[in-house]
PDB file of N, CA and C in Angstrom:
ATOM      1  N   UNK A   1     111.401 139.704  15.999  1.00  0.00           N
ATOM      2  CA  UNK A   1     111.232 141.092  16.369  1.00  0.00           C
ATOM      3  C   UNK A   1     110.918 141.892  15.103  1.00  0.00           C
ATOM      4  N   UNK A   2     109.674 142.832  14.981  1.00  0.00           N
ATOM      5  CA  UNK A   2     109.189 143.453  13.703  1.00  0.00           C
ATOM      6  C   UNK A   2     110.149 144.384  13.633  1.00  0.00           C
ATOM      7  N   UNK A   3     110.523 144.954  12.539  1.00  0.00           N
ATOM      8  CA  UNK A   3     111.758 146.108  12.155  1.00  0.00           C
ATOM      9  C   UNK A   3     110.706 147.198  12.576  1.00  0.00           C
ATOM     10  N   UNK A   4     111.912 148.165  12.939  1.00  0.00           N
ATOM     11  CA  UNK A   4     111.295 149.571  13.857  1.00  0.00           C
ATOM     12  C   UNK A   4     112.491 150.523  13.394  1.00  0.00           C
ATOM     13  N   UNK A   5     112.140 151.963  14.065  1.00  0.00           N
ATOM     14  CA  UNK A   5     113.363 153.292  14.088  1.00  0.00           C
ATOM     15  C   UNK A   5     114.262 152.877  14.983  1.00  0.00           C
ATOM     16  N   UNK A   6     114.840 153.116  14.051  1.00  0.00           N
ATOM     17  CA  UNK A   6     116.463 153.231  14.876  1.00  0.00           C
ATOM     18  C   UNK A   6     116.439 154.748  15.344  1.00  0.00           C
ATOM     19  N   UNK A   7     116.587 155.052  16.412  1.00  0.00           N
ATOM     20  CA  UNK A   7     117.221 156.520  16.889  1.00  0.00           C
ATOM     21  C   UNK A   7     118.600 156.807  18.225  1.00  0.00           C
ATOM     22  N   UNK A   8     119.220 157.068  17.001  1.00  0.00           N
ATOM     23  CA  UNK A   8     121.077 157.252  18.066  1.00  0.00           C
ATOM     24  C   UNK A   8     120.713 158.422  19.206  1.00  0.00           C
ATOM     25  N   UNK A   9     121.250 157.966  19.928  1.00  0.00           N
ATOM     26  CA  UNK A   9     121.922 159.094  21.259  1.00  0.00           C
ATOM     27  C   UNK A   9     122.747 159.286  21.221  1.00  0.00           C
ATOM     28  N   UNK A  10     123.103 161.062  21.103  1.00  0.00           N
ATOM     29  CA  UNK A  10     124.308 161.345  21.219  1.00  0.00           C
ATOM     30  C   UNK A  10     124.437 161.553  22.059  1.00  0.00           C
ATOM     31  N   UNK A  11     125.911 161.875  22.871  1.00  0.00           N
ATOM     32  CA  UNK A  11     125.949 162.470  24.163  1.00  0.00           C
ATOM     33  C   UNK A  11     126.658 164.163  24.038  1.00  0.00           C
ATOM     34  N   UNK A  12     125.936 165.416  24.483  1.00  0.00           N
ATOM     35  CA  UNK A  12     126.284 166.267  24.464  1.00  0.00           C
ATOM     36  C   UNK A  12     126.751 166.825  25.838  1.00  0.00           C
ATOM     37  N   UNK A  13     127.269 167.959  25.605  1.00  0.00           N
ATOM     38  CA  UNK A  13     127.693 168.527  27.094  1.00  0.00           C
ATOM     39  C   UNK A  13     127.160 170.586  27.453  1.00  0.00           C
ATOM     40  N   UNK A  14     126.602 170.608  26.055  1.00  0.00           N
ATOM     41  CA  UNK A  14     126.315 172.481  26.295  1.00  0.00           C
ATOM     42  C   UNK A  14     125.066 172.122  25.586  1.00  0.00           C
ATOM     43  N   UNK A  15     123.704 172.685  26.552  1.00  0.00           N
ATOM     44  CA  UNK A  15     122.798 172.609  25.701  1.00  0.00           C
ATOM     45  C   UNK A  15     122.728 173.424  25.075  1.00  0.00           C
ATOM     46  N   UNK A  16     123.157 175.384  25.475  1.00  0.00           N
ATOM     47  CA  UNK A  16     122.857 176.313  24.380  1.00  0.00           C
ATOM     48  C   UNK A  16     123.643 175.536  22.937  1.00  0.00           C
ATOM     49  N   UNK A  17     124.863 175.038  23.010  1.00  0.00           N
ATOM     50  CA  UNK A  17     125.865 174.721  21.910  1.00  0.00           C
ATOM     51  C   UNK A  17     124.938 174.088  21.131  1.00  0.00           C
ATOM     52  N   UNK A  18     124.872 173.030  21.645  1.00  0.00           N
ATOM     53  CA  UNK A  18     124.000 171.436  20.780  1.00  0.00           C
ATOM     54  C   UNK A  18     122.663 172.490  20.092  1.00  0.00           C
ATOM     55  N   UNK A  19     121.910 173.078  20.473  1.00  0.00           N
ATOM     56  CA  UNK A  19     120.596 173.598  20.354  1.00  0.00           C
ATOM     57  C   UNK A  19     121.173 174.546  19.304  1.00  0.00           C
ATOM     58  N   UNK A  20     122.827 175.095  19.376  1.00  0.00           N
ATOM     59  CA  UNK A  20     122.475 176.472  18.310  1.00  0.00           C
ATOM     60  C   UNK A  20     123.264 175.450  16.988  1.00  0.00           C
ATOM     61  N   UNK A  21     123.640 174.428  17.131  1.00  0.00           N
ATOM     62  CA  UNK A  21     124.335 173.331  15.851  1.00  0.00           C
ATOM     63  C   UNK A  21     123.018 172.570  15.261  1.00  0.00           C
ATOM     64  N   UNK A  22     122.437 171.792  16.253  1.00  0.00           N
ATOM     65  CA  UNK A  22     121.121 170.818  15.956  1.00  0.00           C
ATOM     66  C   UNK A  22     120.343 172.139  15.310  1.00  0.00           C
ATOM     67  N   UNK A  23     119.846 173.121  16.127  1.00  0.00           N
ATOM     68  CA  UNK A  23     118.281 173.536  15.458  1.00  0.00           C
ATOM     69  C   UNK A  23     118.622 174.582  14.468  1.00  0.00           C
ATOM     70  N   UNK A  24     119.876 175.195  14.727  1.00  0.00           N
ATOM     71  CA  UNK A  24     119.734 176.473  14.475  1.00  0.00           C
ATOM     72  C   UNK A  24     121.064 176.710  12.824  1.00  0.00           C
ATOM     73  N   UNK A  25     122.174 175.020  12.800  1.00  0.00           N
ATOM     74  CA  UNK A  25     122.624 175.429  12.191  1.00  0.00           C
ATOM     75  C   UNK A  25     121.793 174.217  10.631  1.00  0.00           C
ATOM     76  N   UNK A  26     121.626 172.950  11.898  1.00  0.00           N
ATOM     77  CA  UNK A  26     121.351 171.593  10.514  1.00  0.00           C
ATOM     78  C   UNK A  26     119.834 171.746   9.960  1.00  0.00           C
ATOM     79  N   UNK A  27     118.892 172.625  10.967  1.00  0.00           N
ATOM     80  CA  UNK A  27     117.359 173.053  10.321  1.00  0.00           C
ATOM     81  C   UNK A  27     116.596 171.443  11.491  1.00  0.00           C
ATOM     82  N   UNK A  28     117.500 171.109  12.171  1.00  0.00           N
ATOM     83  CA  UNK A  28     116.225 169.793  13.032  1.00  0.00           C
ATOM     84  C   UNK A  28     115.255 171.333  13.896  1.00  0.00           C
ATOM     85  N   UNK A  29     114.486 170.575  14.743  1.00  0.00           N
ATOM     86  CA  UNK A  29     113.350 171.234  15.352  1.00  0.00           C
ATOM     87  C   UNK A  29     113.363 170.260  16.953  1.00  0.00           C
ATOM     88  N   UNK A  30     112.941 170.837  18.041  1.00  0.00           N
ATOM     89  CA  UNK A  30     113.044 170.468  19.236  1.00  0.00           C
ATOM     90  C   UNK A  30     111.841 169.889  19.209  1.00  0.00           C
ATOM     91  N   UNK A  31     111.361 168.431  19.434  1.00  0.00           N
ATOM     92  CA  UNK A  31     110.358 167.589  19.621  1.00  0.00           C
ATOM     93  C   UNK A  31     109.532 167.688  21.107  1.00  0.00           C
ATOM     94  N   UNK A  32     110.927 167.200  21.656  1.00  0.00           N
ATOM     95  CA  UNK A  32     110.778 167.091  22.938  1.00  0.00           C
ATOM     96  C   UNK A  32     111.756 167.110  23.845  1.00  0.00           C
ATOM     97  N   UNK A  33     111.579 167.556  25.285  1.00  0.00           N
ATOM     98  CA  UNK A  33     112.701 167.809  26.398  1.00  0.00           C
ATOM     99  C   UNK A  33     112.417 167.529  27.787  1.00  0.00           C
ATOM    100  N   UNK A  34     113.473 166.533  28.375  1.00  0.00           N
ATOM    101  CA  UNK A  34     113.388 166.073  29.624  1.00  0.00           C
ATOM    102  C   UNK A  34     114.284 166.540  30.445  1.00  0.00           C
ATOM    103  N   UNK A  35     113.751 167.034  31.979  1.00  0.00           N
ATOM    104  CA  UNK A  35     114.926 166.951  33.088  1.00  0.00           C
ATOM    105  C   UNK A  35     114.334 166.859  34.269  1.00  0.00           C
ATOM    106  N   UNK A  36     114.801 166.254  34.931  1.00  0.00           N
ATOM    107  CA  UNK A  36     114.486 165.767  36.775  1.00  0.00           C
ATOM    108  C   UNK A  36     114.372 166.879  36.977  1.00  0.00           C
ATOM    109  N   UNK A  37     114.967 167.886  36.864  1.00  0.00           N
ATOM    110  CA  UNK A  37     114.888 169.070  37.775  1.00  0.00           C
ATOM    111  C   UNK A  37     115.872 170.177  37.672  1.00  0.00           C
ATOM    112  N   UNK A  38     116.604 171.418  38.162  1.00  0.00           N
ATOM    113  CA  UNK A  38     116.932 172.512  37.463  1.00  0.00           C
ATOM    114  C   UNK A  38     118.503 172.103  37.096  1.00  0.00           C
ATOM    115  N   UNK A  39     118.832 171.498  38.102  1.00  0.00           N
ATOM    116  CA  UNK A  39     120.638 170.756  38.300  1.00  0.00           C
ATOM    117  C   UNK A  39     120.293 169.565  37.417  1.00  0.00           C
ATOM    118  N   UNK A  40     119.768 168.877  37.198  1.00  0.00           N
ATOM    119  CA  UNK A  40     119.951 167.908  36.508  1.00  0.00           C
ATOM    120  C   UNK A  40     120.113 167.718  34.671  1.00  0.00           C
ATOM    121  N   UNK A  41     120.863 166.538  34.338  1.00  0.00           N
ATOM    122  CA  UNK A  41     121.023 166.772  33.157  1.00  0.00           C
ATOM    123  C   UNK A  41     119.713 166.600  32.093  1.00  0.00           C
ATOM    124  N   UNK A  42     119.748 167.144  30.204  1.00  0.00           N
ATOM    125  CA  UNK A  42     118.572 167.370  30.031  1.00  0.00           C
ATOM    126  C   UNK A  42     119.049 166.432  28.893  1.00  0.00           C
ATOM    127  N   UNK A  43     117.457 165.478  28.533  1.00  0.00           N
ATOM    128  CA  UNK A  43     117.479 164.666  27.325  1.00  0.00           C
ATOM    129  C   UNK A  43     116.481 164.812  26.516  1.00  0.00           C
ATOM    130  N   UNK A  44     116.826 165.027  25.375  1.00  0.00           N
ATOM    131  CA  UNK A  44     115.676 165.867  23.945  1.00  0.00           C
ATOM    132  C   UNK A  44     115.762 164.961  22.894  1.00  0.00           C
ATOM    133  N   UNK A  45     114.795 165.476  22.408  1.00  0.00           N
ATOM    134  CA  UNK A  45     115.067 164.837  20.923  1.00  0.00           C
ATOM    135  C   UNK A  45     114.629 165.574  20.475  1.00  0.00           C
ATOM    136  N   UNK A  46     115.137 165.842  18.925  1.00  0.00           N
ATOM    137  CA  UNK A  46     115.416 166.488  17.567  1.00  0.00           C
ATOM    138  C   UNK A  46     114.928 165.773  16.601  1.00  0.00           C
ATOM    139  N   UNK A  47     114.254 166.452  15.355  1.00  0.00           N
ATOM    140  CA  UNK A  47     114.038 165.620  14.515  1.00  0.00           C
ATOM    141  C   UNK A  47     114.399 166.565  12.995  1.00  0.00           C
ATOM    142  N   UNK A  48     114.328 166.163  11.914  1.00  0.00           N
ATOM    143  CA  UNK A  48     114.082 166.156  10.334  1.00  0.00           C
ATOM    144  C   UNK A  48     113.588 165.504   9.388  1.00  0.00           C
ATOM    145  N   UNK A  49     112.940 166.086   8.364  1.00  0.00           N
ATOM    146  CA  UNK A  49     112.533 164.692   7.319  1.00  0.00           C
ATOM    147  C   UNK A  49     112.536 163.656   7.680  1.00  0.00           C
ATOM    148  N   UNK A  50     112.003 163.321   8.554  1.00  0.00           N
ATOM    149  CA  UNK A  50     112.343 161.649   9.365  1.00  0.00           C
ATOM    150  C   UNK A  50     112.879 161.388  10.244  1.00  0.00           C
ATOM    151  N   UNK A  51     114.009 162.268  10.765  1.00  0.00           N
ATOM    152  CA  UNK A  51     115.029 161.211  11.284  1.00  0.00           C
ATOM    153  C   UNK A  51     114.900 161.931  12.881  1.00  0.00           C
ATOM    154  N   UNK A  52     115.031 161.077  13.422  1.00  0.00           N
ATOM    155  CA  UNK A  52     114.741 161.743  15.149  1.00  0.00           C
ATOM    156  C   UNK A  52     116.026 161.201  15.540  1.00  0.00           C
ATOM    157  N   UNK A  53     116.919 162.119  16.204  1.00  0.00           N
ATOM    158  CA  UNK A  53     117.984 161.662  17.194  1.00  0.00           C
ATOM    159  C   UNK A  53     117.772 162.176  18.558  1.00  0.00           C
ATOM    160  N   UNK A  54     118.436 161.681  19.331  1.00  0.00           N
ATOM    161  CA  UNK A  54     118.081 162.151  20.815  1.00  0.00           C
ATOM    162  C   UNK A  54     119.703 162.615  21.153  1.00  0.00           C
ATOM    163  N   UNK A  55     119.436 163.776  21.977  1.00  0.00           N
ATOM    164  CA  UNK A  55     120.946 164.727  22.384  1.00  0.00           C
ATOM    165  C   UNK A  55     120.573 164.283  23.744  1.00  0.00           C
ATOM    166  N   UNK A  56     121.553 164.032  24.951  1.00  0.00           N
ATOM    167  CA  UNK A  56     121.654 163.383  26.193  1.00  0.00           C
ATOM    168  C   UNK A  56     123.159 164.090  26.596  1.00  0.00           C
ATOM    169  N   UNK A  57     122.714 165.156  28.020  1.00  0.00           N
ATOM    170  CA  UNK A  57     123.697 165.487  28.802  1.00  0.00           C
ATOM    171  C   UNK A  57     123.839 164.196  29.632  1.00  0.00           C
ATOM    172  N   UNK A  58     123.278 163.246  29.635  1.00  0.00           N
ATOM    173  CA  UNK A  58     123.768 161.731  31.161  1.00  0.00           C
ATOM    174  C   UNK A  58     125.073 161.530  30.357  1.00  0.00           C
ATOM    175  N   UNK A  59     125.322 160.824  31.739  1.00  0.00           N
ATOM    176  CA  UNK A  59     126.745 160.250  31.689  1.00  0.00           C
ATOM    177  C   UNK A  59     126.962 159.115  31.358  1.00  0.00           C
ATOM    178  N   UNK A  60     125.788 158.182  31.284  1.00  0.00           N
ATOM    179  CA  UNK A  60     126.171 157.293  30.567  1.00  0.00           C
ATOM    180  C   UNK A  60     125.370 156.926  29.016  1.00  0.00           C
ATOM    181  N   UNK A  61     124.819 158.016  28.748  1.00  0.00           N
ATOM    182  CA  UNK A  61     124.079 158.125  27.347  1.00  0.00           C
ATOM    183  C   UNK A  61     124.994 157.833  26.247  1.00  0.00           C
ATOM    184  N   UNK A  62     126.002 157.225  25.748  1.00  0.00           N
ATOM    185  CA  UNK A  62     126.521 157.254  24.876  1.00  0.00           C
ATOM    186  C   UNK A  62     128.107 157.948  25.025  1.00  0.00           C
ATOM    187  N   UNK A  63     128.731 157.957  24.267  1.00  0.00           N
ATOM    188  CA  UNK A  63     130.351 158.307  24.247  1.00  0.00           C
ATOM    189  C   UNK A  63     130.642 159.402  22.983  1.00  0.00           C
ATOM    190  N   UNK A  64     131.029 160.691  23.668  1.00  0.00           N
ATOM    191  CA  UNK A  64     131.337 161.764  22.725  1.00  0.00           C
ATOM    192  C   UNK A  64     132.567 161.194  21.090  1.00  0.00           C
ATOM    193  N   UNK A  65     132.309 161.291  20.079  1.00  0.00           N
ATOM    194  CA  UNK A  65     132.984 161.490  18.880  1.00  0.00           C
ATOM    195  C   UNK A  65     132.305 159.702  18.492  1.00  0.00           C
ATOM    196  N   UNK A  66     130.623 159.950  18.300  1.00  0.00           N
ATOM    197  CA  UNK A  66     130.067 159.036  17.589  1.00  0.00           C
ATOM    198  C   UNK A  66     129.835 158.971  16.014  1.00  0.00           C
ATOM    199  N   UNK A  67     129.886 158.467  15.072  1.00  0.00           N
ATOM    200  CA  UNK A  67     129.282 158.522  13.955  1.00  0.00           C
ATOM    201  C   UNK A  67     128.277 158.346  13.237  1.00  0.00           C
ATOM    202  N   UNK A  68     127.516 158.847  12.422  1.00  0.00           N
ATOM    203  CA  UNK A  68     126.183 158.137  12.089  1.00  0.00           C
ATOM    204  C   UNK A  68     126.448 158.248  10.556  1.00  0.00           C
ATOM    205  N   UNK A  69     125.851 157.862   9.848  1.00  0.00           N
ATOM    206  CA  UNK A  69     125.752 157.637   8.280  1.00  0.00           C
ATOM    207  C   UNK A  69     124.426 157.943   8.322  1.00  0.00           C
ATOM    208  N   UNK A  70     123.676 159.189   7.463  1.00  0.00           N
ATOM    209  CA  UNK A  70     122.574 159.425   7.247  1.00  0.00           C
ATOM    210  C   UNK A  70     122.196 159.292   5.379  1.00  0.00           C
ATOM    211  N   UNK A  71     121.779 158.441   5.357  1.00  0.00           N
ATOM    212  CA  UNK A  71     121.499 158.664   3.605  1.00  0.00           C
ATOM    213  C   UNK A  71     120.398 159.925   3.535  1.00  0.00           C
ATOM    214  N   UNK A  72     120.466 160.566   2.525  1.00  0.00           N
ATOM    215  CA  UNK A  72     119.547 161.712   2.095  1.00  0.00           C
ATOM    216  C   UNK A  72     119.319 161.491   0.758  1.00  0.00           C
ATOM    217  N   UNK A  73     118.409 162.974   0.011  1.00  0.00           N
ATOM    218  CA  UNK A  73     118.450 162.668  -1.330  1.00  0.00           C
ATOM    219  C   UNK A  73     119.198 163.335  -2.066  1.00  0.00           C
ATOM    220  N   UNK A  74     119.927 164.639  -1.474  1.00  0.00           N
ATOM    221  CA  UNK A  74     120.046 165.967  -2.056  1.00  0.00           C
ATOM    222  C   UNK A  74     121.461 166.364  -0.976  1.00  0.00           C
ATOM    223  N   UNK A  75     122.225 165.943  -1.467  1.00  0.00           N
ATOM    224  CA  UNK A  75     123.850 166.153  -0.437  1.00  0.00           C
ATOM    225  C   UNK A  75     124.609 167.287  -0.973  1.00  0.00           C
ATOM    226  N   UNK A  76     124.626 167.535  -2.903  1.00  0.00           N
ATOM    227  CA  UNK A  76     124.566 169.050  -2.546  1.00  0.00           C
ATOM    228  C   UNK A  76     123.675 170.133  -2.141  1.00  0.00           C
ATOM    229  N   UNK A  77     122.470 170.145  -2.248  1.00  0.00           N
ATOM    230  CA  UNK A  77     121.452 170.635  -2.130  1.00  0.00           C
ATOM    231  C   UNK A  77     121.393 170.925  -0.340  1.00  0.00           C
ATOM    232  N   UNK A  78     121.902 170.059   0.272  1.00  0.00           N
ATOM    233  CA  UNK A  78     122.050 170.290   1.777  1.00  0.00           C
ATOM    234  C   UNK A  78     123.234 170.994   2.470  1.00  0.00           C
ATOM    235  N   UNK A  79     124.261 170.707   0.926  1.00  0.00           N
ATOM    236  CA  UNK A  79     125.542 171.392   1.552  1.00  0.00           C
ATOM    237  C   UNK A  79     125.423 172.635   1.204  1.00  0.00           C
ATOM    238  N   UNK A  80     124.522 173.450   0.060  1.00  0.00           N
ATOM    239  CA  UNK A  80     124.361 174.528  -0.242  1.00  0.00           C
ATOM    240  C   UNK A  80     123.768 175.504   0.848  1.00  0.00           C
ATOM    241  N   UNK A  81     122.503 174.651   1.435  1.00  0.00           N
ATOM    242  CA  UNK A  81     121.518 175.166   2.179  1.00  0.00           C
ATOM    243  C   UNK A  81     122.620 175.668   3.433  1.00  0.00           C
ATOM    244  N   UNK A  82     123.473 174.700   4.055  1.00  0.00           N
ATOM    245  CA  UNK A  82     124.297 174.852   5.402  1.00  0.00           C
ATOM    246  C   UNK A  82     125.329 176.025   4.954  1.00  0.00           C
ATOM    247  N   UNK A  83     126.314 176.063   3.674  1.00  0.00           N
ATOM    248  CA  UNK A  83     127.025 177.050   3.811  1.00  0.00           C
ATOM    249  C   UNK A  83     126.386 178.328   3.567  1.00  0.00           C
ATOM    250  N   UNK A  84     125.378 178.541   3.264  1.00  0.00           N
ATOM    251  CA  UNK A  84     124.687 179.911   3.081  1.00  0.00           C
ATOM    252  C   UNK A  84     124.276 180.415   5.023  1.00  0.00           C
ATOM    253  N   UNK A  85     124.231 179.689   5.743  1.00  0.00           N
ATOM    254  CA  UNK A  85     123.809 179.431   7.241  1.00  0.00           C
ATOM    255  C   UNK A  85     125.323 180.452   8.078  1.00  0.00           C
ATOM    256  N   UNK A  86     125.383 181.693   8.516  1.00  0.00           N
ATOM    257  CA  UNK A  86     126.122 182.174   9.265  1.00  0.00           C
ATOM    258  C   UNK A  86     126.669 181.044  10.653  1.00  0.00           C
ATOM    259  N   UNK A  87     127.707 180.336  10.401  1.00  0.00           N
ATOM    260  CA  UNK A  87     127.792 179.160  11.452  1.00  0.00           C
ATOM    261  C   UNK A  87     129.229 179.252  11.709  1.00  0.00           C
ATOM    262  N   UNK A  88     129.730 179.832  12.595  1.00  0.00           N
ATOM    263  CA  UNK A  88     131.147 179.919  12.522  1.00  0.00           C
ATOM    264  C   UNK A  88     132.311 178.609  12.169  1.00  0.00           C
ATOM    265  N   UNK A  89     131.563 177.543  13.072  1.00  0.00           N
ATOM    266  CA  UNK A  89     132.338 176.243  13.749  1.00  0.00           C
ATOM    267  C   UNK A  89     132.491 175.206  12.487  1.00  0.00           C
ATOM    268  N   UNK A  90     131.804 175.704  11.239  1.00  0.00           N
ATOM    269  CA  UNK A  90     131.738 174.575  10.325  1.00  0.00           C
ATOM    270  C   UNK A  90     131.890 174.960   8.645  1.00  0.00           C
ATOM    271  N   UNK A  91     132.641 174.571   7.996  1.00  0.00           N
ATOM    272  CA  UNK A  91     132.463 174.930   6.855  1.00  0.00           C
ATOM    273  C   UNK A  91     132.514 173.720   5.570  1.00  0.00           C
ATOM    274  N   UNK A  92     130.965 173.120   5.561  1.00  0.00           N
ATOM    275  CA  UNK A  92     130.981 172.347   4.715  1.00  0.00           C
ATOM    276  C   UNK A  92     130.943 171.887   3.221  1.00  0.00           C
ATOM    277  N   UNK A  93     131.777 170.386   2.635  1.00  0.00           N
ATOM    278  CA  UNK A  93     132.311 170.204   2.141  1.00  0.00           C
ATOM    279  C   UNK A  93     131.611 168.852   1.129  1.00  0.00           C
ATOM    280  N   UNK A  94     131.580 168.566  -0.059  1.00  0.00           N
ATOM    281  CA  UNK A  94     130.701 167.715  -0.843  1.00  0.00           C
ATOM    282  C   UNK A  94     132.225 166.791  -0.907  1.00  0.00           C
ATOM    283  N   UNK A  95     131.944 165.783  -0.689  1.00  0.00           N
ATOM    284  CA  UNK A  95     133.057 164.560  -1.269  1.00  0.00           C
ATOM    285  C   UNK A  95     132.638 163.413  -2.192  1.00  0.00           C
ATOM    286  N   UNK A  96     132.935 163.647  -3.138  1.00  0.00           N
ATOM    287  CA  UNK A  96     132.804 162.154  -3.986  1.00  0.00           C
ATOM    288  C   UNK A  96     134.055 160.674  -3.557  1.00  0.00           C
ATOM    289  N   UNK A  97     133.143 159.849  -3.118  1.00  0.00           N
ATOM    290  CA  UNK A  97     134.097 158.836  -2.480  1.00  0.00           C
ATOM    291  C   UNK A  97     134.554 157.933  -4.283  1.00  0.00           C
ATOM    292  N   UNK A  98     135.599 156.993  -3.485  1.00  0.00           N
ATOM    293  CA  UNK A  98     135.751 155.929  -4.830  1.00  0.00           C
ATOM    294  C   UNK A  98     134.654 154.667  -4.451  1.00  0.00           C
ATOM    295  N   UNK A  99     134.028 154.571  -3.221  1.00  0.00           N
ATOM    296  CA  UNK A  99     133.165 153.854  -3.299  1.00  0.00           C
ATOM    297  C   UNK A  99     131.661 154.449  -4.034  1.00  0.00           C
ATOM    298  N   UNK A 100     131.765 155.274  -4.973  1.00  0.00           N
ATOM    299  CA  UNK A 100     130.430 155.800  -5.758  1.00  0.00           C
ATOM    300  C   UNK A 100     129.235 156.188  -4.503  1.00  0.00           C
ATOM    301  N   UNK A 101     129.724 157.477  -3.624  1.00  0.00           N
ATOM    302  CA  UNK A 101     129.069 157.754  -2.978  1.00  0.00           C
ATOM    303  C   UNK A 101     129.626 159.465  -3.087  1.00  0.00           C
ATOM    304  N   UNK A 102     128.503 160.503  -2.834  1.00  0.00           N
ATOM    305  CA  UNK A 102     128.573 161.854  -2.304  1.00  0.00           C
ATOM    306  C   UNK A 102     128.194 162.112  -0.786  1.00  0.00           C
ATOM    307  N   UNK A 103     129.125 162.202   0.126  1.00  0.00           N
ATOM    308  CA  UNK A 103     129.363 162.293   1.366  1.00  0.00           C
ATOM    309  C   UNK A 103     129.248 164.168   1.829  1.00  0.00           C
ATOM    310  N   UNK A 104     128.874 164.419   3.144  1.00  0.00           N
ATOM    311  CA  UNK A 104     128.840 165.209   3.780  1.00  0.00           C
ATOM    312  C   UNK A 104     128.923 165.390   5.593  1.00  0.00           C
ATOM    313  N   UNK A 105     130.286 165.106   5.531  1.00  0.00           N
ATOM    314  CA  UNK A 105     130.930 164.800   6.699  1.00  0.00           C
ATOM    315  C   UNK A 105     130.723 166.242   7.924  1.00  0.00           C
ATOM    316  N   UNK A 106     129.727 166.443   8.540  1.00  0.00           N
ATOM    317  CA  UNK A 106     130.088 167.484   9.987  1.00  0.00           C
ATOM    318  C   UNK A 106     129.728 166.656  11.221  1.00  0.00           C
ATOM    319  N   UNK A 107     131.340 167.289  12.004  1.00  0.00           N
ATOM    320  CA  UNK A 107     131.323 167.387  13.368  1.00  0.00           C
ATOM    321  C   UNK A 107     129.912 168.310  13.808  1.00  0.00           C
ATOM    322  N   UNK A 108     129.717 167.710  15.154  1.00  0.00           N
ATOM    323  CA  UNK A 108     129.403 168.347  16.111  1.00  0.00           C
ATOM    324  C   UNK A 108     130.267 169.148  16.983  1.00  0.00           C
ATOM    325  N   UNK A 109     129.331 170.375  17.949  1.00  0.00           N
ATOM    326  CA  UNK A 109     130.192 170.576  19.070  1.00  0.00           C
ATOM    327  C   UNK A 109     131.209 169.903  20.057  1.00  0.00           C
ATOM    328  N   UNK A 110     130.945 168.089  20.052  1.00  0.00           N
ATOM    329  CA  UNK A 110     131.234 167.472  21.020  1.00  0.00           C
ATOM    330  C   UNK A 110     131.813 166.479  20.401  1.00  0.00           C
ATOM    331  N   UNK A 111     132.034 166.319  19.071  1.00  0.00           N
ATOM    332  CA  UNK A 111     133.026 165.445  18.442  1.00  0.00           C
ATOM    333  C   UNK A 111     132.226 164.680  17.861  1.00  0.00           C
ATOM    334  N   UNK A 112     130.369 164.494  17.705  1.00  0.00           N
ATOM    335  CA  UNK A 112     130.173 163.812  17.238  1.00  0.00           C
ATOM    336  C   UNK A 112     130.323 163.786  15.222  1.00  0.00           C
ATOM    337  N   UNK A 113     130.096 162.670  14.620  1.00  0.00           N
ATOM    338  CA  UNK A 113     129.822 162.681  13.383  1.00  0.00           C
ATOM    339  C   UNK A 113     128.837 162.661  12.824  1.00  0.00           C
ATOM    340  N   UNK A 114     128.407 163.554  11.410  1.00  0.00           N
ATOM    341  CA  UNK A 114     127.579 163.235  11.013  1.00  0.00           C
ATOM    342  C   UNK A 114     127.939 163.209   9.791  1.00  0.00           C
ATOM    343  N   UNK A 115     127.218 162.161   8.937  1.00  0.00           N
ATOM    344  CA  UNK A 115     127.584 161.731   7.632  1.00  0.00           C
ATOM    345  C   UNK A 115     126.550 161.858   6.777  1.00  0.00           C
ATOM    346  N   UNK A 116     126.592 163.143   5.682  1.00  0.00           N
ATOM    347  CA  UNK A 116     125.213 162.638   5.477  1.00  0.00           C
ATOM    348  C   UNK A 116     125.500 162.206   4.037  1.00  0.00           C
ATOM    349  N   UNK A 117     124.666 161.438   3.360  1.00  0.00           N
ATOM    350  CA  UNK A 117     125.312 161.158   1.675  1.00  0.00           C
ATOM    351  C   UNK A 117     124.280 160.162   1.074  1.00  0.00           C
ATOM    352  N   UNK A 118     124.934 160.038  -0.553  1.00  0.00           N
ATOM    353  CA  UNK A 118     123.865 160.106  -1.536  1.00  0.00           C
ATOM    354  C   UNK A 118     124.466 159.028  -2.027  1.00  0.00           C
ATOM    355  N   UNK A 119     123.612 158.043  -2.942  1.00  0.00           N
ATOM    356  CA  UNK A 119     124.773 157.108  -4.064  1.00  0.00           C
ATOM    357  C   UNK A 119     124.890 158.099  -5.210  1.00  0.00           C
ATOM    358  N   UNK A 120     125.892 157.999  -5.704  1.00  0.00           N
ATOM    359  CA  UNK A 120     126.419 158.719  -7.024  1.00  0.00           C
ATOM    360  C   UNK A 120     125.225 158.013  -8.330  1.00  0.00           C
TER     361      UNK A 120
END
């Protein structure tokens, strides 16, 4: 099997929520958006510098309080950009691990994780 993108599903439950965290607090952009119809649940995807995740109101899309590990290049440079961001729900934090890594740990609305980090 040739190596390909990996892209996680999260599972969300408020689209205004997810839409004002994803677009409005981390800088992704709305790609694309699916729904059967006005009652039914909606599945999108988001993207950044690369990385496309897909947000999923289904019920069986995945399990709320997932984690992802995102390597970047610039983890303060991203944590600067987010706390300057009027965002009530989050106030992020640069960690130097003892495994020689700079980490940037935010929740989501729905418990998910996001990790984003650098090698030292």
């Amino acid at each position: 099997m040739p190596p390909g993108s990996v892209v996680p599903v999260l599972r969300i439950f408020d689209l205004p929520k997810a839409l004002e965290f994803y677009l409005g607090f981390l800088g992704f952009k709305e790609d694309w958006r699916h729904q059967f119809g006005p009652d039914f649940p909606v599945y999108l995807q988001v993207s950044r510098d690369g990385l496309a995740l897909h947000l999923s109101e289904h019920h069986g899309d995945g399990s709320p309080g997932a984690k992802l590990r995102i390597e970047i290049a610039d983890v303060a440079g991203t944590c600067a950009a987010l706390e300057a961001k009027p965002y009530r729900y989050a106030r992020p934090a640069v960690e130097t691990t003892e495994w020689k890594t700079r980490e940037l740990a935010i929740k989501d609305p729905f418990g998910n994780q996001l990790v984003f980090w650098e090698r030292c």
